[in-house]
C-alpha atoms as a PDB file:
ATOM      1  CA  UNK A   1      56.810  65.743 100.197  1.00  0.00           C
ATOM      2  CA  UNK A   2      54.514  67.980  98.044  1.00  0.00           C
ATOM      3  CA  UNK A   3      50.643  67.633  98.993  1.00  0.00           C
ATOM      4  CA  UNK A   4      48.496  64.974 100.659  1.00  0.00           C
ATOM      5  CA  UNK A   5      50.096  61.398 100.585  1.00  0.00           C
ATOM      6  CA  UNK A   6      48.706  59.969  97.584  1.00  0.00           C
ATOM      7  CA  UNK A   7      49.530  56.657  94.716  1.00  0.00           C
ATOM      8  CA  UNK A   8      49.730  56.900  90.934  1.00  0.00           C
ATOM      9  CA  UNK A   9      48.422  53.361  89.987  1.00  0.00           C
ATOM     10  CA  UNK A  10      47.858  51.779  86.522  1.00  0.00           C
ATOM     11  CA  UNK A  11      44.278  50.194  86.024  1.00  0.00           C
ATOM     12  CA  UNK A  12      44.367  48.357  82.898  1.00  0.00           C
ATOM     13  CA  UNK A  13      41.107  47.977  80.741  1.00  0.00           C
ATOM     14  CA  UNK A  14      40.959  45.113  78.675  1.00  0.00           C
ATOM     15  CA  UNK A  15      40.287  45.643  74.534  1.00  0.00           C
ATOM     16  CA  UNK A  16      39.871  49.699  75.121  1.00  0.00           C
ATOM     17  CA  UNK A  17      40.855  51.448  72.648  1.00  0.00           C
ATOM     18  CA  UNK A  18      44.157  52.977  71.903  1.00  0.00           C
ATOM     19  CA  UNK A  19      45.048  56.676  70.285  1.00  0.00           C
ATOM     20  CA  UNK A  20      47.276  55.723  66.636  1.00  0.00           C
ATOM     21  CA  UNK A  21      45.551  52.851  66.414  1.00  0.00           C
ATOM     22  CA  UNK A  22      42.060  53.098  66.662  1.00  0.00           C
ATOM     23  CA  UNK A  23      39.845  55.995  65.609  1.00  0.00           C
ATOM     24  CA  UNK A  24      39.471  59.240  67.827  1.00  0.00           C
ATOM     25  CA  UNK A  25      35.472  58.180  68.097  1.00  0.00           C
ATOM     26  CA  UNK A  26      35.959  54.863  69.304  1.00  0.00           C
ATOM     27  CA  UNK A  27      38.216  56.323  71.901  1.00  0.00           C
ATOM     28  CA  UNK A  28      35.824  59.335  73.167  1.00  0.00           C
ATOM     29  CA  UNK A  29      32.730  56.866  72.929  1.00  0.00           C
ATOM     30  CA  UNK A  30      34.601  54.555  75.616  1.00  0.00           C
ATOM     31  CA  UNK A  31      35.375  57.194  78.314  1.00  0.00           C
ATOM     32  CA  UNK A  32      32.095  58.284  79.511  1.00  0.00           C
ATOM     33  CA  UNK A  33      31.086  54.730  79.955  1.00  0.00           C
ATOM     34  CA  UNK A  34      34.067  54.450  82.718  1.00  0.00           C
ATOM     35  CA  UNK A  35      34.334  58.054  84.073  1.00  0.00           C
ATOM     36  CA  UNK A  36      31.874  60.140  85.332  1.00  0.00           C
ATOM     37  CA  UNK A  37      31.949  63.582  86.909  1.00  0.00           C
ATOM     38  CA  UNK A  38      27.840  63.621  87.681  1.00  0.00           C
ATOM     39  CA  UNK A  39      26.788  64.383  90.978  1.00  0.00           C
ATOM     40  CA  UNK A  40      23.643  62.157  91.721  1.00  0.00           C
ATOM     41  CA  UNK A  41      20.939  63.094  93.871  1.00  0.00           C
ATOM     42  CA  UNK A  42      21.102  61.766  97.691  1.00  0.00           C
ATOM     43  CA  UNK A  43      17.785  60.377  97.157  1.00  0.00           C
ATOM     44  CA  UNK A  44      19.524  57.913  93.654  1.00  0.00           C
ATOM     45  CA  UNK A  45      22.492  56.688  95.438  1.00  0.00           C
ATOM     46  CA  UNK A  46      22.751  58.370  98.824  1.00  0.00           C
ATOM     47  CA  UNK A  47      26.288  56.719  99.916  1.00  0.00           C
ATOM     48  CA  UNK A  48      27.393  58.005  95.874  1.00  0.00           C
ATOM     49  CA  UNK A  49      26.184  60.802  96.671  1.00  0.00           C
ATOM     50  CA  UNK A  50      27.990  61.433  99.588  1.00  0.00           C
ATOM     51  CA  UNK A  51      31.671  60.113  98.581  1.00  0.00           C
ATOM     52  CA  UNK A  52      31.584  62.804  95.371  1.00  0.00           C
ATOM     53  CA  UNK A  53      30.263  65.507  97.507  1.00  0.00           C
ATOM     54  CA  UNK A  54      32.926  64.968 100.211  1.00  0.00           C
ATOM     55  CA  UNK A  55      35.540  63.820  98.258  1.00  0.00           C
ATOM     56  CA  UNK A  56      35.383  65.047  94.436  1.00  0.00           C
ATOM     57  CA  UNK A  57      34.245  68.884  94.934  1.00  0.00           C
ATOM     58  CA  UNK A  58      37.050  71.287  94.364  1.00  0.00           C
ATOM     59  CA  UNK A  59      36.251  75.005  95.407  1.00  0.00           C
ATOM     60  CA  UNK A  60      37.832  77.948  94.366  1.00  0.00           C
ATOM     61  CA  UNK A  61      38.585  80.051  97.117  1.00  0.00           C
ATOM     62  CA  UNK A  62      38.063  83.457  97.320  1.00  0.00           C
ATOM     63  CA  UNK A  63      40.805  86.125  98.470  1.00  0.00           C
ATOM     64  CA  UNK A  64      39.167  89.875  98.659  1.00  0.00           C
ATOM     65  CA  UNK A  65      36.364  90.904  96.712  1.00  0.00           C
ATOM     66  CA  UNK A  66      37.398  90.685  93.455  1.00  0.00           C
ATOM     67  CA  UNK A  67      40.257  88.067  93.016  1.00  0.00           C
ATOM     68  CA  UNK A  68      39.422  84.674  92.888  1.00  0.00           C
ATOM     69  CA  UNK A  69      42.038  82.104  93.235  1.00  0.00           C
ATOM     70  CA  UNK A  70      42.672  79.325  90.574  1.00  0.00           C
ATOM     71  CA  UNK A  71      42.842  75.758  91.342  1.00  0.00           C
ATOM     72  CA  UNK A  72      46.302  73.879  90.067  1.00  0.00           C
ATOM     73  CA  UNK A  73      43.928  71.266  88.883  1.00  0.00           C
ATOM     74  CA  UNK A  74      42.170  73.395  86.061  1.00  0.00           C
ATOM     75  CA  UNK A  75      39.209  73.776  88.166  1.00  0.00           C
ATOM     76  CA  UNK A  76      36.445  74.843  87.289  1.00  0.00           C
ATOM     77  CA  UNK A  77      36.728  72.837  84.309  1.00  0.00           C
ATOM     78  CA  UNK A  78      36.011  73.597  81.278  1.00  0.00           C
ATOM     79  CA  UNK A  79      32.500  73.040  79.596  1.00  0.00           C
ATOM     80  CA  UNK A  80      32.383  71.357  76.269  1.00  0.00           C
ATOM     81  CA  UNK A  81      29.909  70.561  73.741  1.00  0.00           C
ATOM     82  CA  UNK A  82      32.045  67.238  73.172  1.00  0.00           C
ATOM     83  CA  UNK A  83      34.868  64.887  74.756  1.00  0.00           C
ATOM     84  CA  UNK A  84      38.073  67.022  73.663  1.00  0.00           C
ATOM     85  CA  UNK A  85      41.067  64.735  74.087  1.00  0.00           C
ATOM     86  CA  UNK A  86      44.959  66.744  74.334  1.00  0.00           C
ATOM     87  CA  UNK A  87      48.263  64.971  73.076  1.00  0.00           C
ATOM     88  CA  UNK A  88      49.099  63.522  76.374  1.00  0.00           C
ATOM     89  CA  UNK A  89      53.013  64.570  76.389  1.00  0.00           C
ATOM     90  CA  UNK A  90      51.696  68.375  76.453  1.00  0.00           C
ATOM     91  CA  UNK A  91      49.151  67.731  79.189  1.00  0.00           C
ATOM     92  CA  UNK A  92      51.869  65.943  81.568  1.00  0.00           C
ATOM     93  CA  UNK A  93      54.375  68.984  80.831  1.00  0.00           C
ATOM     94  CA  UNK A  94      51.599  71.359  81.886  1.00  0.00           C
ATOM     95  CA  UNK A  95      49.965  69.103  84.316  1.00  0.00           C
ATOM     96  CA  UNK A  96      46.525  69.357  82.556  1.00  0.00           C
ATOM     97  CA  UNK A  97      44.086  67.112  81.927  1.00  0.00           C
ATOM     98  CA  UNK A  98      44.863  64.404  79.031  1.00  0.00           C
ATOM     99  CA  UNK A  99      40.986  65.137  77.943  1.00  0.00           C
ATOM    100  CA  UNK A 100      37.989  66.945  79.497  1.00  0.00           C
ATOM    101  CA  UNK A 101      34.475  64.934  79.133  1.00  0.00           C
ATOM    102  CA  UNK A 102      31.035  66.667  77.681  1.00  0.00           C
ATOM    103  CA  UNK A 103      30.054  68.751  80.286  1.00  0.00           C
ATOM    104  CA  UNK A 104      26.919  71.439  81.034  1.00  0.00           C
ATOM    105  CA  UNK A 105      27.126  74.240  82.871  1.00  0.00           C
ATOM    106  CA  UNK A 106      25.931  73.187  85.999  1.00  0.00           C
ATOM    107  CA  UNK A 107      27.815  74.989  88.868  1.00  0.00           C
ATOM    108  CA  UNK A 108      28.442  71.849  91.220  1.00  0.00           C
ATOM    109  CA  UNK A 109      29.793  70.079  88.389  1.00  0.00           C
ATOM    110  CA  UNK A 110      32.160  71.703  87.087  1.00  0.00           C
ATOM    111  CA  UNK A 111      34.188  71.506  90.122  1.00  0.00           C
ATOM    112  CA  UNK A 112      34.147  67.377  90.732  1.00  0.00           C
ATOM    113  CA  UNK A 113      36.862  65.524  89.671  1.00  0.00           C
ATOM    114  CA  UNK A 114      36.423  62.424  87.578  1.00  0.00           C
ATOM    115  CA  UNK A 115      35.699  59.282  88.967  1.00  0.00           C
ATOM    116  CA  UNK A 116      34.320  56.098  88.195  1.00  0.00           C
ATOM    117  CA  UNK A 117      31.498  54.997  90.589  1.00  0.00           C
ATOM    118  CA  UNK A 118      32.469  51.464  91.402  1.00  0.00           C
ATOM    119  CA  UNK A 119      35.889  52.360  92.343  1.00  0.00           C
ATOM    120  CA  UNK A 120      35.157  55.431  94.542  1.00  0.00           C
ATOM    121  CA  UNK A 121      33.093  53.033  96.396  1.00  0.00           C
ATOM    122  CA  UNK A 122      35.557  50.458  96.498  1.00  0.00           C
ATOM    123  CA  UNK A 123      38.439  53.256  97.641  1.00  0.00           C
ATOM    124  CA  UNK A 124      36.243  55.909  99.617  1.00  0.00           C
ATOM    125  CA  UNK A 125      38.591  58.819  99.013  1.00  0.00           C
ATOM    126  CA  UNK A 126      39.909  60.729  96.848  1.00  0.00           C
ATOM    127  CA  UNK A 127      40.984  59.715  93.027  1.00  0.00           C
ATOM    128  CA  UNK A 128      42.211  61.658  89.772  1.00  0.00           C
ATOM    129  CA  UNK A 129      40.622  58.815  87.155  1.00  0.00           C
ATOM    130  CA  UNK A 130      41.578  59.625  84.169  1.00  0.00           C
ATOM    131  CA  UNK A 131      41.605  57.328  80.692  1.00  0.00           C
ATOM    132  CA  UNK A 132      44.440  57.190  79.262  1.00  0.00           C
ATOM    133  CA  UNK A 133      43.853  56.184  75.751  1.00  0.00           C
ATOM    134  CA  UNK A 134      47.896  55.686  74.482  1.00  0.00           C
ATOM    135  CA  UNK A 135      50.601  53.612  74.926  1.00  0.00           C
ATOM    136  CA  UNK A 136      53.688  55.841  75.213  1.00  0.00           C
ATOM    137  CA  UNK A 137      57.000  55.381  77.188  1.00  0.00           C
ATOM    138  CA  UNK A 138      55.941  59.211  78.215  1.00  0.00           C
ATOM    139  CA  UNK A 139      52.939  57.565  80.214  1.00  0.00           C
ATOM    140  CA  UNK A 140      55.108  55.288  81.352  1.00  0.00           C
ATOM    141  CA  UNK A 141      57.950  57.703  83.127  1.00  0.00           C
ATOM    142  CA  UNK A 142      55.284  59.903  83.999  1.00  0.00           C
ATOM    143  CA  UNK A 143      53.301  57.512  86.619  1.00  0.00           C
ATOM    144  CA  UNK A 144      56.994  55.552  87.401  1.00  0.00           C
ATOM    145  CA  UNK A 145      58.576  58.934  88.193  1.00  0.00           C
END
């Protein structure tokens, strides 16, 4: 075994919509209102606040003075001016993310992982959330293995 013992699970969201069939908008107005990558202040949501601090932060770890080393993950993400969404085959062959939310450059940030804040208090560890807007037999074999 690779890695820390982990599950790929399927969460389905009823009437979402889907990539071929409905427009790229509809599809990148729907994700920030289920996925989140916002660290909020201990004073807001202190037990939120915790879980994504503990849980969520990736850190780049340092090796000498000058080399840095780069997270598998694609952290520290990439800031965008806008939701950019990748064709999802290319993004499992590379093992990138299928789309990377609107995102300042704010140096915590960049470094949590997506979540959505009802489930990370429901599962209190750990989760790669990401919304997958397509219905492919490449999603399929992907999370099946």
């Amino acid at each position: 075994m690779h890695g820390v013992p982990h599950y790929h699970i399927l969460l389905w969201i009823k009437n979402t919509p889907a990539v071929g069939i409905d427009r790229p908008e509809e599809i990148c107005s729907v994700i920030p209102d289920r996925i989140t990558y916002h660290i909020l202040g201990s004073s807001t949501s202190p037990d939120l606040n915790f879980l994504v601090t503990k849980y969520h932060c990736k850190q780049n770890i340092k090796v000498g003075k000058t080399y840095v080393f780069r997270c598998r993950f694609d952290f520290p993400r990439p800031v965008r001016d806008s939701i950019c969404i990748n064709v999802v085959e290319n993004s499992f062959k590379t093992c990138n993310k299928i789309y990377y939310l609107k995102q300042k450059n704010i140096e915590k940030e960049v470094l949590v992982n997506d979540y959505n804040p009802l489930l990370l208090k429901l599962w209190r560890a750990n989760m790669d959330l990401q919304y997958i807007a397509e219905k492919s037999l490449s999603f399929t074999e992907y999370v099946t293995g």
